[in-house]
N, C-alpha and C. Protein backbone atom coordinates (compact mmCIF):
# COMPACT_ATOMS: atom_id res chain seq x y z
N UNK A 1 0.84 -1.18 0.00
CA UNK A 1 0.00 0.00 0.00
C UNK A 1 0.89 1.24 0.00
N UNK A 2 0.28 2.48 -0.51
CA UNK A 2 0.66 3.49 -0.97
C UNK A 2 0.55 4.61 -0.22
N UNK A 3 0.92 5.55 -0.12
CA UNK A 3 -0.02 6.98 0.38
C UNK A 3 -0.18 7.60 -0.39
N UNK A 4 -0.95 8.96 -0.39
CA UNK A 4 -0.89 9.77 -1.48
C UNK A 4 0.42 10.28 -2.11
N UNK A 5 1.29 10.23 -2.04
CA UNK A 5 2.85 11.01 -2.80
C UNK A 5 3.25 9.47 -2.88
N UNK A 6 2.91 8.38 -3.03
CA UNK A 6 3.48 7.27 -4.10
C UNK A 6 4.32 6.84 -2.98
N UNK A 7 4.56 6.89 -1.52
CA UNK A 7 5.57 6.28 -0.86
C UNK A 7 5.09 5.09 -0.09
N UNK A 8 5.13 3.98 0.61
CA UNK A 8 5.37 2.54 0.77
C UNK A 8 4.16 3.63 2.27
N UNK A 9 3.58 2.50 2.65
CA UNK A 9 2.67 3.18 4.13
C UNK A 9 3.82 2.35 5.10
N UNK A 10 4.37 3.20 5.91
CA UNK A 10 4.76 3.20 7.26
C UNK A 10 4.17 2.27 8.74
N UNK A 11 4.89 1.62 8.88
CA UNK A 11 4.27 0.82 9.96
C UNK A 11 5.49 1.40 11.40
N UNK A 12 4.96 1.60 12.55
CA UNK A 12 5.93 2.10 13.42
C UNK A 12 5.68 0.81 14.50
N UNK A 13 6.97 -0.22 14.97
CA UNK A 13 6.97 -0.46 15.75
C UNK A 13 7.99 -0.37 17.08
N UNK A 14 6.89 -0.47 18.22
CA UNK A 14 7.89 0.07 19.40
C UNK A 14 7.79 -1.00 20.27
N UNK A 15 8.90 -1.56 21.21
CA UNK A 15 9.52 -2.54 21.58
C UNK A 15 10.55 -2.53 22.52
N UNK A 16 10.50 -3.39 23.82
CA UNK A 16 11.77 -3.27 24.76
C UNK A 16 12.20 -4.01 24.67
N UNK A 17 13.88 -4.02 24.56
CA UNK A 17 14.55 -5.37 24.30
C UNK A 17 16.44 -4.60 25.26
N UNK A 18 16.66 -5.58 25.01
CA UNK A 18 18.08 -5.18 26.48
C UNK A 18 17.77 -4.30 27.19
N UNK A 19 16.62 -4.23 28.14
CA UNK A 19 16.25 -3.41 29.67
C UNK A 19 15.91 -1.72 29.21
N UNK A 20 15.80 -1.82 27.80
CA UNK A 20 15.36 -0.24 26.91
C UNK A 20 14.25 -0.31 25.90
N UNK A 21 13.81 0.79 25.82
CA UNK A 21 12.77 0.81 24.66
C UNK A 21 13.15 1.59 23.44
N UNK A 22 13.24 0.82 22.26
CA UNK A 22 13.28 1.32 21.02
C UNK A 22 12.25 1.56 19.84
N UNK A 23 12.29 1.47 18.71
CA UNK A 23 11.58 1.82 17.66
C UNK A 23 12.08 1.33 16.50
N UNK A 24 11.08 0.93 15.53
CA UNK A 24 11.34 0.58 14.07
C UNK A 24 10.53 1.17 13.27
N UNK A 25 10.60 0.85 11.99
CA UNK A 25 9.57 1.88 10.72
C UNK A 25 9.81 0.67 9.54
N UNK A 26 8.87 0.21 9.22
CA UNK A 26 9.00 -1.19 7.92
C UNK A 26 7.80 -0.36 7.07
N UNK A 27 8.19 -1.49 5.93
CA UNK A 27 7.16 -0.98 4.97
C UNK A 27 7.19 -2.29 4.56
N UNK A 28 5.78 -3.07 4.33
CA UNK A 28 5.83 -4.01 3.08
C UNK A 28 6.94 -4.12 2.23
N UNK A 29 7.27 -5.67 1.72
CA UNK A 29 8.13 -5.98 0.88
C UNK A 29 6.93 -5.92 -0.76
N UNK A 30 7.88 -5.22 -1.59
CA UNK A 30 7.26 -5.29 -2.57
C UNK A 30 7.32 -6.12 -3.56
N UNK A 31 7.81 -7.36 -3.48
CA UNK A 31 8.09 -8.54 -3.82
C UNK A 31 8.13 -9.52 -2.67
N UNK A 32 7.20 -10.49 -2.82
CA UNK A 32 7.18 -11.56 -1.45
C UNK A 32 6.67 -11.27 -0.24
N UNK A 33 6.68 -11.94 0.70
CA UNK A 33 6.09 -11.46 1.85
C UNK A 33 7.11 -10.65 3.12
N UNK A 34 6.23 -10.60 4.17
CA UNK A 34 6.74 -9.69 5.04
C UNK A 34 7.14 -8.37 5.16
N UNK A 35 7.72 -7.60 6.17
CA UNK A 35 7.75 -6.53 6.06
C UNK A 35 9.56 -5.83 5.89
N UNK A 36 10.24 -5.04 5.77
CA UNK A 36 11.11 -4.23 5.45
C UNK A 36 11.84 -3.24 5.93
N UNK A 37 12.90 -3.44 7.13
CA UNK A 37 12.90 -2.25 8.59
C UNK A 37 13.27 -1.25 7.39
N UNK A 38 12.98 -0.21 7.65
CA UNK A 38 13.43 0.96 6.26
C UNK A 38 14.43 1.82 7.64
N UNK A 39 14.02 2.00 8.86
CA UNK A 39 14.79 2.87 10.07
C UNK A 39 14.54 2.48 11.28
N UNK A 40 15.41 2.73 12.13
CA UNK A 40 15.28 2.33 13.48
C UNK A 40 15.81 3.51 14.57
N UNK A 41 15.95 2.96 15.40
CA UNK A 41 16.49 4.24 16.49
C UNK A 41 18.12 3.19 16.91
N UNK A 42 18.86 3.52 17.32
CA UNK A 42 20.33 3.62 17.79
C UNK A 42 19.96 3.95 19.66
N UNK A 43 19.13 4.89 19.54
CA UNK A 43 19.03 5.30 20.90
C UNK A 43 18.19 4.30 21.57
N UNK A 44 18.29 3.96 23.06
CA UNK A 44 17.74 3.15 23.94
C UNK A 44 17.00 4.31 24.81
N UNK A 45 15.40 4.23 24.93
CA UNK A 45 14.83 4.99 25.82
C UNK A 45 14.61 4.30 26.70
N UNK A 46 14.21 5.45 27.89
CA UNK A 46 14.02 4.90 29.06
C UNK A 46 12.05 4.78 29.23
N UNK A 47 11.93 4.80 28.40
CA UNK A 47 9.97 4.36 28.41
C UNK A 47 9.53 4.21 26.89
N UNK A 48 8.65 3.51 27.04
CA UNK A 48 7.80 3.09 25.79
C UNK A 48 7.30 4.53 25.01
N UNK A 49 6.63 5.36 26.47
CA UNK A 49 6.14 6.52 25.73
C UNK A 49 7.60 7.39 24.98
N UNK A 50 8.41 7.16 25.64
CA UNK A 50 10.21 7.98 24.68
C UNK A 50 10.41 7.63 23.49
N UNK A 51 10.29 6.38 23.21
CA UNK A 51 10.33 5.83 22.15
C UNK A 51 9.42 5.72 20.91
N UNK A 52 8.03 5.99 21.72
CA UNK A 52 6.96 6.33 20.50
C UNK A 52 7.29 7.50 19.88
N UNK A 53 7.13 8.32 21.42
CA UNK A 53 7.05 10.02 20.21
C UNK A 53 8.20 10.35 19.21
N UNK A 54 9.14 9.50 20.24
CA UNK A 54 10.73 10.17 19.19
C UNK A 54 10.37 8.59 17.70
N UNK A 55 10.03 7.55 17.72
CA UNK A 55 8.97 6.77 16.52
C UNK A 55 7.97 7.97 15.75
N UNK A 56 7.80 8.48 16.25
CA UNK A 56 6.56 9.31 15.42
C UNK A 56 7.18 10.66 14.64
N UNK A 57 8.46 11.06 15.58
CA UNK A 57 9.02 12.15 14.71
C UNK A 57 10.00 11.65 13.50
N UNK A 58 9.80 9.94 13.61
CA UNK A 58 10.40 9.65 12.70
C UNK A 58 9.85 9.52 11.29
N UNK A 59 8.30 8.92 11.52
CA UNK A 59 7.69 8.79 10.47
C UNK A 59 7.13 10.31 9.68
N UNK A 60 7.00 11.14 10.68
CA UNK A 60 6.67 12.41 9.54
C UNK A 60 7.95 12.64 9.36
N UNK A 61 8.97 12.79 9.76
CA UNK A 61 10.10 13.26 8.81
C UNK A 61 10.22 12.01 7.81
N UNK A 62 10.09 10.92 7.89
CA UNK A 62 10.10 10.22 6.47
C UNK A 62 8.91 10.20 5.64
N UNK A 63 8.08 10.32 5.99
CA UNK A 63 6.72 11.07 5.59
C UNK A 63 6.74 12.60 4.22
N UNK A 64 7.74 13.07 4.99
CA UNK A 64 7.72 14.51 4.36
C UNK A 64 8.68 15.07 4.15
N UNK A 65 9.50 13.46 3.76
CA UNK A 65 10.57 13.84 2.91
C UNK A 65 11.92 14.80 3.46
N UNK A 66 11.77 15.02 5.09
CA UNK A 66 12.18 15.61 5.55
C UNK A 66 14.03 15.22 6.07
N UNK A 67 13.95 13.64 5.91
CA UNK A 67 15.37 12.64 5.89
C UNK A 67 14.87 12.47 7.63
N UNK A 68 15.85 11.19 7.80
CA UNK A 68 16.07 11.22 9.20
C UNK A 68 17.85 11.12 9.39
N UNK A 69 18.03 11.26 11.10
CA UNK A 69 19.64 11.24 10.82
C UNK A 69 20.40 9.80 10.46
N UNK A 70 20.97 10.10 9.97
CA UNK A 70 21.97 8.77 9.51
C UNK A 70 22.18 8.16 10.19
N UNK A 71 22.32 7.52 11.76
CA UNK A 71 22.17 6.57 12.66
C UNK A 71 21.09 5.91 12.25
N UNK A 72 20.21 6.91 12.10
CA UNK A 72 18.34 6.33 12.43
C UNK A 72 17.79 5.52 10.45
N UNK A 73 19.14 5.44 10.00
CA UNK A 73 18.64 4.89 8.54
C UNK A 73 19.26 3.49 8.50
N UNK A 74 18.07 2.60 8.00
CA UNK A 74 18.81 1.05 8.22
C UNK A 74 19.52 0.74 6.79
C-alpha cells in the first residue's frame, strides 16, 4: 500500500529489548512477503512513551521527505 505522494505506508513499531525501549519503521516488501525495517532508532529509551514520540518524529520526517539522521537509517 501506498499513500498519497506514491511512498510505501509506514508501519511504526515500538519494543523493549536489552532493559530499553526502542523503535522501528517497515514498509511491506514489494516482492514476497513480510515486512522491510526501512529505520530504526540507535538510541535506547528509558519508556515506551520515549520511544513512540521520538517513533513518530520519525515517520513524519520520512513522511515529508524531511530525511532522518543517519544513525536512524537502516
Amino acid at each position: 500500500m501506498t499513500n498519497p505522494r506514491g511512498l510505501p505506508e509506514l508501519t511504526l513499531h515500538v519494543f523493549e529489548q536489552d532493559g530499553g525501549w526502542h523503535w522501528g519503521l517497515t514498509i511491506a516488501r514489494p516482492h514476497g512477503n513480510g515486512k522491510k525495517v526501512v529505520a530504526y532508532s540507535e538510541e535506547t529509551f528509558r519508556s515506551e512513551s520515549q520511544a513512540r514520540a521520538d517513533g513518530q518524529r520519525a515517520v513524519h520526517a520520512f513522511e515529508h521527505d524531511e530525511g532522518l539522521r543517519q544513525s536512524a537509517l537502516a
